[in-house]
PDB file of N, CA and C in Angstrom:
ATOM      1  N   UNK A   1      41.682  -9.587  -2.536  1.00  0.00           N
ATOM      2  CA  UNK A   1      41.265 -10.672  -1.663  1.00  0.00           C
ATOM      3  C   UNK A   1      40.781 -11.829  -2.533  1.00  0.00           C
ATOM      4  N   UNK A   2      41.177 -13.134  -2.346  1.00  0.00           N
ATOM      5  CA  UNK A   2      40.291 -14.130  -3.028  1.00  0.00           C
ATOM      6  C   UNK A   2      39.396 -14.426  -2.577  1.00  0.00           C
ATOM      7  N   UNK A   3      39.272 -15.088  -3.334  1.00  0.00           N
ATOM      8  CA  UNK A   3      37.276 -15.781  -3.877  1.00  0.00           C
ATOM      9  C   UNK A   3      37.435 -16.376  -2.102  1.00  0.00           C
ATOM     10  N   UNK A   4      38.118 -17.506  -1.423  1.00  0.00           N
ATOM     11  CA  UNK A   4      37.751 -18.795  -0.642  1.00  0.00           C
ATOM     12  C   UNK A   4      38.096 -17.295   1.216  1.00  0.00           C
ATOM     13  N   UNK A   5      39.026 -16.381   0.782  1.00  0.00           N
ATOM     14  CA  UNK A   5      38.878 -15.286   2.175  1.00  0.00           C
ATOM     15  C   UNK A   5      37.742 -14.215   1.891  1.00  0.00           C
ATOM     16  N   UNK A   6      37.343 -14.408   0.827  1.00  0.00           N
ATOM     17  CA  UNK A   6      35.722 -13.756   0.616  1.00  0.00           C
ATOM     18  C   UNK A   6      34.744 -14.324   1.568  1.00  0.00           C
ATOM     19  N   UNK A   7      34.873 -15.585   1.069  1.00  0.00           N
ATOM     20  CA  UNK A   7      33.511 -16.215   1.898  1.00  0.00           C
ATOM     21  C   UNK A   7      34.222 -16.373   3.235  1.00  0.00           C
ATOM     22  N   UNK A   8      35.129 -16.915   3.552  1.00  0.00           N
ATOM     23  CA  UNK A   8      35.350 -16.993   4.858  1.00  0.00           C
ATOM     24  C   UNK A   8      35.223 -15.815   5.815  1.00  0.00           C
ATOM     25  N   UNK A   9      35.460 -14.401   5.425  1.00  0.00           N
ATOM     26  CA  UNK A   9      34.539 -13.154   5.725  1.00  0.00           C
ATOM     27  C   UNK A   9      33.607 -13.015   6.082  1.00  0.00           C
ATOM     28  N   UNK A  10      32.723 -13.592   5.344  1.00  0.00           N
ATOM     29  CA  UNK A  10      31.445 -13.191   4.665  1.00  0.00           C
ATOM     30  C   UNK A  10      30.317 -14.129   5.795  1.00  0.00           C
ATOM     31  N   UNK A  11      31.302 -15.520   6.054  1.00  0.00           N
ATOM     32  CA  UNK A  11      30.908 -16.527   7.057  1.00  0.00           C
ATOM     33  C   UNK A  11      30.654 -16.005   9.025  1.00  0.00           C
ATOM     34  N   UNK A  12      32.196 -15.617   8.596  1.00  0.00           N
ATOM     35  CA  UNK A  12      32.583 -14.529  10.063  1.00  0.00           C
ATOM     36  C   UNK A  12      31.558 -13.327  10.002  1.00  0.00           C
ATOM     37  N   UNK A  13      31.356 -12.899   9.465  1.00  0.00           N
ATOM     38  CA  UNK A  13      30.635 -11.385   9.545  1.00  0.00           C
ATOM     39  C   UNK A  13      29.105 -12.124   9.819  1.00  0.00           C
ATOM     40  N   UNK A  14      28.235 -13.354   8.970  1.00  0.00           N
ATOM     41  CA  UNK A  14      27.240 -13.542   9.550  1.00  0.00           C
ATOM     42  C   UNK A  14      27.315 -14.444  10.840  1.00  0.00           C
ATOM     43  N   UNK A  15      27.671 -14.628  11.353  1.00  0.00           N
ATOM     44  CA  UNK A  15      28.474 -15.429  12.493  1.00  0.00           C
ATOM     45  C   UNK A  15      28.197 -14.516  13.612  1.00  0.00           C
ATOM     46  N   UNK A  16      28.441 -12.677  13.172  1.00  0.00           N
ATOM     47  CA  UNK A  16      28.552 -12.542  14.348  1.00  0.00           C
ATOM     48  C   UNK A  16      27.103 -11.562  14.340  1.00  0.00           C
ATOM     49  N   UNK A  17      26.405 -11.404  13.334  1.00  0.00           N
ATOM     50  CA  UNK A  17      25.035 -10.570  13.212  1.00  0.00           C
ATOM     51  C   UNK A  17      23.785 -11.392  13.171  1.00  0.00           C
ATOM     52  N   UNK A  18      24.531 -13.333  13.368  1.00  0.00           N
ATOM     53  CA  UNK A  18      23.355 -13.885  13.683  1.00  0.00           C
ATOM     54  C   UNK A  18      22.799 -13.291  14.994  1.00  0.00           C
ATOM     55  N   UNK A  19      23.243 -13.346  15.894  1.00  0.00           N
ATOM     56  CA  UNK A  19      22.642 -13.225  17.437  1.00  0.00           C
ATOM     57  C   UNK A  19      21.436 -12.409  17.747  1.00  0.00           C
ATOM     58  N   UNK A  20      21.492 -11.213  17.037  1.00  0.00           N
ATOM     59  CA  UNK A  20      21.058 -10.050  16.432  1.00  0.00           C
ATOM     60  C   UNK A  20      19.839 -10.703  16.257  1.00  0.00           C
ATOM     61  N   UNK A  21      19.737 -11.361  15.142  1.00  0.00           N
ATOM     62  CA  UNK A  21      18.880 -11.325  14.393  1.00  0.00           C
ATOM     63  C   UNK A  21      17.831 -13.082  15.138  1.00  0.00           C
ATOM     64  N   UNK A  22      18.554 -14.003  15.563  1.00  0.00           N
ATOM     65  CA  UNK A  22      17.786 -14.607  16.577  1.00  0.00           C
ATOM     66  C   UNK A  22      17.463 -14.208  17.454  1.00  0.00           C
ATOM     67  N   UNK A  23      17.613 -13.203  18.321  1.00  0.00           N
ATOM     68  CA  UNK A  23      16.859 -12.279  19.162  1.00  0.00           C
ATOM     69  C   UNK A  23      15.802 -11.825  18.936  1.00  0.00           C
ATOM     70  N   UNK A  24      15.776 -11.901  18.149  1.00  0.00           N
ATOM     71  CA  UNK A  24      14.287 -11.120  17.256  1.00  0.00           C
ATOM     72  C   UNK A  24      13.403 -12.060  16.645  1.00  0.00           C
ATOM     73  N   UNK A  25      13.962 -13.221  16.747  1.00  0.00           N
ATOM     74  CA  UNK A  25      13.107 -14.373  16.586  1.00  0.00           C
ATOM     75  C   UNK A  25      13.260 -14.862  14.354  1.00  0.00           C
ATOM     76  N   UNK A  26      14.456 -14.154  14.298  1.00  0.00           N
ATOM     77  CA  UNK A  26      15.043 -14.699  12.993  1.00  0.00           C
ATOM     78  C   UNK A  26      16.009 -15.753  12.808  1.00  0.00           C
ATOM     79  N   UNK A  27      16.842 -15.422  11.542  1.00  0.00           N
ATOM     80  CA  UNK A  27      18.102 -16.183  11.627  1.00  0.00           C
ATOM     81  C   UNK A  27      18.307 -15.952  10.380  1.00  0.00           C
ATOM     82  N   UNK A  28      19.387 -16.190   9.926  1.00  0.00           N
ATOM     83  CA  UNK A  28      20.403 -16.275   8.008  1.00  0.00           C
ATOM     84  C   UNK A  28      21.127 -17.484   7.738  1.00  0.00           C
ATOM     85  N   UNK A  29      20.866 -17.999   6.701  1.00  0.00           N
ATOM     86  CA  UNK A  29      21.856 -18.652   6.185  1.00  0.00           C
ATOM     87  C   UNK A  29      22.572 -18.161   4.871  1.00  0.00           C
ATOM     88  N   UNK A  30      24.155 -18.863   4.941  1.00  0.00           N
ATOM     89  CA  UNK A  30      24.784 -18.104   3.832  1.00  0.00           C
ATOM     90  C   UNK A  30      24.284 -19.192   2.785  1.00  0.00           C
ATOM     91  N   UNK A  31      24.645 -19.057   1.379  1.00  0.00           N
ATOM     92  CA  UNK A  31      23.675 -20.075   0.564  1.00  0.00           C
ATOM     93  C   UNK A  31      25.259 -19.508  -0.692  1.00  0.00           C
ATOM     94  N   UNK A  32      25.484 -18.643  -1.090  1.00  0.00           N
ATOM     95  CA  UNK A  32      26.938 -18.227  -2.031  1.00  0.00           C
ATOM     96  C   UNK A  32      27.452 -17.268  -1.997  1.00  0.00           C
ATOM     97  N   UNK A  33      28.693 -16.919  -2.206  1.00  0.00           N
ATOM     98  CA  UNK A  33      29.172 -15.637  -2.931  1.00  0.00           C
ATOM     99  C   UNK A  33      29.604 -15.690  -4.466  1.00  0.00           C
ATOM    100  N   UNK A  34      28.681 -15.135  -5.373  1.00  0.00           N
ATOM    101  CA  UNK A  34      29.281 -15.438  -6.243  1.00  0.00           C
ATOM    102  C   UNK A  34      29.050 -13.928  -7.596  1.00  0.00           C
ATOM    103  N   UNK A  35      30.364 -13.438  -8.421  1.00  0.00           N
ATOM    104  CA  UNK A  35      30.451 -12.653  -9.206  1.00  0.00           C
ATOM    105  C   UNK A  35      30.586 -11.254  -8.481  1.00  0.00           C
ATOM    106  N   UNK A  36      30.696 -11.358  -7.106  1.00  0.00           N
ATOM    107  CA  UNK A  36      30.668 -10.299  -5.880  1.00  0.00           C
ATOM    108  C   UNK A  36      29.589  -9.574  -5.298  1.00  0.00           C
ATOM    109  N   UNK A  37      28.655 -10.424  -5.288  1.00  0.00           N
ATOM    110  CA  UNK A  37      26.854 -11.018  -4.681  1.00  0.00           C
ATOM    111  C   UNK A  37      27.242 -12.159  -3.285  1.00  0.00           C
ATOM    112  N   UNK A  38      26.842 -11.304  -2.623  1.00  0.00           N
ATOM    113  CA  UNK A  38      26.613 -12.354  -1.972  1.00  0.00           C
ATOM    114  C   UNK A  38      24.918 -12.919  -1.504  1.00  0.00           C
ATOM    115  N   UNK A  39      24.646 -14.352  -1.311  1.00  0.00           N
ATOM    116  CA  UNK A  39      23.591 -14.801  -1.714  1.00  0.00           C
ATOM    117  C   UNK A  39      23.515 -15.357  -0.205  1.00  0.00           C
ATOM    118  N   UNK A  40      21.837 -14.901   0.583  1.00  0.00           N
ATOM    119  CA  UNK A  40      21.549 -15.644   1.825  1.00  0.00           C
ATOM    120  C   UNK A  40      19.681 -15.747   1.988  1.00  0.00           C
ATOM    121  N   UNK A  41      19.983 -16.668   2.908  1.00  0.00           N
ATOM    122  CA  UNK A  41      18.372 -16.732   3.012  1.00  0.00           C
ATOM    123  C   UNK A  41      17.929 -16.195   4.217  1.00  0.00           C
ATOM    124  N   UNK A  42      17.003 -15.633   4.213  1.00  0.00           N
ATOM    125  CA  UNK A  42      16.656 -15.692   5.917  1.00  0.00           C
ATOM    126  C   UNK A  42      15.328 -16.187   6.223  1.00  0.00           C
ATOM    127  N   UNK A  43      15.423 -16.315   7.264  1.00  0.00           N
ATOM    128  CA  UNK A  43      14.764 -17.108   8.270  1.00  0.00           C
ATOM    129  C   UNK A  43      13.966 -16.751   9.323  1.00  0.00           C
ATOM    130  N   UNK A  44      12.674 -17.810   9.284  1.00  0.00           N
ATOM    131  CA  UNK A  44      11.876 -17.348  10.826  1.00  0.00           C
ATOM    132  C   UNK A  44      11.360 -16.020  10.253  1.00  0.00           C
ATOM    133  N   UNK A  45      11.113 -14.751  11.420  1.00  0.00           N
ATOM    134  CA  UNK A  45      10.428 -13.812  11.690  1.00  0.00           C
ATOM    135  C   UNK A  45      11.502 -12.619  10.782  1.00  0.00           C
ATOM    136  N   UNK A  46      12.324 -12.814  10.155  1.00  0.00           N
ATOM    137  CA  UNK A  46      12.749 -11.946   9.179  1.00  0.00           C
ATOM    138  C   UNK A  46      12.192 -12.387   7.441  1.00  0.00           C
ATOM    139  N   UNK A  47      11.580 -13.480   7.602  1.00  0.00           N
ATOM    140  CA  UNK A  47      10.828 -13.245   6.139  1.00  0.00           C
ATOM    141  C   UNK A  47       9.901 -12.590   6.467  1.00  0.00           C
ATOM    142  N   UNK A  48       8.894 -11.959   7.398  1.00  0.00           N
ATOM    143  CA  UNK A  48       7.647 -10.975   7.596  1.00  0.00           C
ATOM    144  C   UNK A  48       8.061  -9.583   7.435  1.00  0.00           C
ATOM    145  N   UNK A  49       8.855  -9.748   7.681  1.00  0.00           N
ATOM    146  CA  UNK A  49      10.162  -8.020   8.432  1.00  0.00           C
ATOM    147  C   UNK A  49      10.223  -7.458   7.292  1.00  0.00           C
ATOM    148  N   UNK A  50       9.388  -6.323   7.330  1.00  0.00           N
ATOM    149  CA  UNK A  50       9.869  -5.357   6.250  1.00  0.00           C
ATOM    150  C   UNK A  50      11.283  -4.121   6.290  1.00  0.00           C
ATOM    151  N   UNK A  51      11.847  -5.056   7.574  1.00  0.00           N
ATOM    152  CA  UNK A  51      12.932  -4.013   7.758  1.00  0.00           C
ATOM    153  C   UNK A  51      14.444  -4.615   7.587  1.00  0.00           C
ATOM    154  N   UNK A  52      13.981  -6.359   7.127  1.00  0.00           N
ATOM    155  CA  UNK A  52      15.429  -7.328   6.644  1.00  0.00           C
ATOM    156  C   UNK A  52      16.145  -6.560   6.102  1.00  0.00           C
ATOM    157  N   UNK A  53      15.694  -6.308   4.843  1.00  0.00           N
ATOM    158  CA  UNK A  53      16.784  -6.168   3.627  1.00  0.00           C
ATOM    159  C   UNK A  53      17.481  -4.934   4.166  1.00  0.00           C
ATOM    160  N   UNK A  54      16.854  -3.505   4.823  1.00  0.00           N
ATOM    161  CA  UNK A  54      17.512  -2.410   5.264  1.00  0.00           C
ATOM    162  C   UNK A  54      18.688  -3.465   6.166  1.00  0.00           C
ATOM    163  N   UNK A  55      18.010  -4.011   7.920  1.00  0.00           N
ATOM    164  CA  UNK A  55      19.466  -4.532   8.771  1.00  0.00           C
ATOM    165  C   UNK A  55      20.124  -5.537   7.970  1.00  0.00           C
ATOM    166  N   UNK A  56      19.905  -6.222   7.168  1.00  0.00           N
ATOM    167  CA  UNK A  56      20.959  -7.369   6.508  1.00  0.00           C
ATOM    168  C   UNK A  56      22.002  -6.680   6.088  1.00  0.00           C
ATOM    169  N   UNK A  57      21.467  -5.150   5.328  1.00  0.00           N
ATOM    170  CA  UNK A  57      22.731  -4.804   4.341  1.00  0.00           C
ATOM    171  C   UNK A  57      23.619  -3.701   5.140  1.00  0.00           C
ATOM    172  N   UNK A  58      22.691  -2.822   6.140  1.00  0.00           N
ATOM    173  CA  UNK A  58      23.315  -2.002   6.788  1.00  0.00           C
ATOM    174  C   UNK A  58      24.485  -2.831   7.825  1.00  0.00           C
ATOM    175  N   UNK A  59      23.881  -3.877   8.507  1.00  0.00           N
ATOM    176  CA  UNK A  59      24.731  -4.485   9.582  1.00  0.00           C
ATOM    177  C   UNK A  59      25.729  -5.208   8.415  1.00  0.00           C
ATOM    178  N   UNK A  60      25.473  -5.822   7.532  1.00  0.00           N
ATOM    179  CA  UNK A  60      26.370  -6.527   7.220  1.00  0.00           C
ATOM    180  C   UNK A  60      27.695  -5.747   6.555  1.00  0.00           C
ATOM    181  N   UNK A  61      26.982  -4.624   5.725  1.00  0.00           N
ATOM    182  CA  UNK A  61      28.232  -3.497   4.826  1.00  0.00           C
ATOM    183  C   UNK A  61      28.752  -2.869   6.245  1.00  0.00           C
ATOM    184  N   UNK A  62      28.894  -2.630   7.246  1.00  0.00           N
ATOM    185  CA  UNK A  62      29.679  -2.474   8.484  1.00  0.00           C
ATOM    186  C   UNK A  62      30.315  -2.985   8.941  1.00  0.00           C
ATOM    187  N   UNK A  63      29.920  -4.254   8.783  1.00  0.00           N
ATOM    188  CA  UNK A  63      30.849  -5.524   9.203  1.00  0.00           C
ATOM    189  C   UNK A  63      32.252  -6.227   8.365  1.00  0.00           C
ATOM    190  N   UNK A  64      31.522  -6.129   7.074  1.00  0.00           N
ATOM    191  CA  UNK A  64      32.585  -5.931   6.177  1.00  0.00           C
ATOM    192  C   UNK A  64      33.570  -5.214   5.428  1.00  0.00           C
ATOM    193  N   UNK A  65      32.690  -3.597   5.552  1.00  0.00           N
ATOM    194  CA  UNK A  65      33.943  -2.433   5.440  1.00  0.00           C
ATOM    195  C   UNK A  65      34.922  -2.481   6.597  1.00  0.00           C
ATOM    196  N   UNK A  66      34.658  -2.638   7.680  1.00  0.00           N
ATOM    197  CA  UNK A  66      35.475  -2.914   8.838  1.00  0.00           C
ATOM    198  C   UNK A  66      36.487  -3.710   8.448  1.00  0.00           C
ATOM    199  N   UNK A  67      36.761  -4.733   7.720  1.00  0.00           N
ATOM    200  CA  UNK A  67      37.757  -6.246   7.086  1.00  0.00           C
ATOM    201  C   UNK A  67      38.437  -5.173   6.334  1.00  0.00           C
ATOM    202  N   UNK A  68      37.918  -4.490   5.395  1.00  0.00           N
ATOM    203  CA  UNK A  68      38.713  -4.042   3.978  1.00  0.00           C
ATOM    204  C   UNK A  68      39.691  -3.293   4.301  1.00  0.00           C
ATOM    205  N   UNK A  69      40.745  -3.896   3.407  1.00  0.00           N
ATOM    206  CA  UNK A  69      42.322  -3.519   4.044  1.00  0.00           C
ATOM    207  C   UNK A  69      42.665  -2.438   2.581  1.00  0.00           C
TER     208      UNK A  69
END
């Protein structure tokens, strides 16, 4: 896969686990992908959340093993 359907992935996949996570009174932004890191910030009531980093990576590695062809 290249670098530019990486991120466009990566865009789609937080696209669809924002909702999620504004429900809860958060939010993400993507900020890079780079060296096969991907780089985001979050937002609101997920910087307090000691449970971000677990749903960021669990929801998101689901979202994206799902893509991998």
């Amino acid at each position: 896969m290249k670098n530019d359907e990486t991120v466009k992935l990566i865009k789609k996949t937080i696209k669809k686990i924002r909702p999620y996570l504004i429900a809860d009174g958060g939010d993400i932004d993507f900020i890079k992908y780079e060296d096969g890191l991907v780089y985001v910030k979050l937002l609101g009531a997920c910087l307090g959340c000691s449970s971000s980093g677990d749903t960021i990576t669990t929801v998101s590695y689901t979202h994206l093993r799902a893509h991998e062809t």
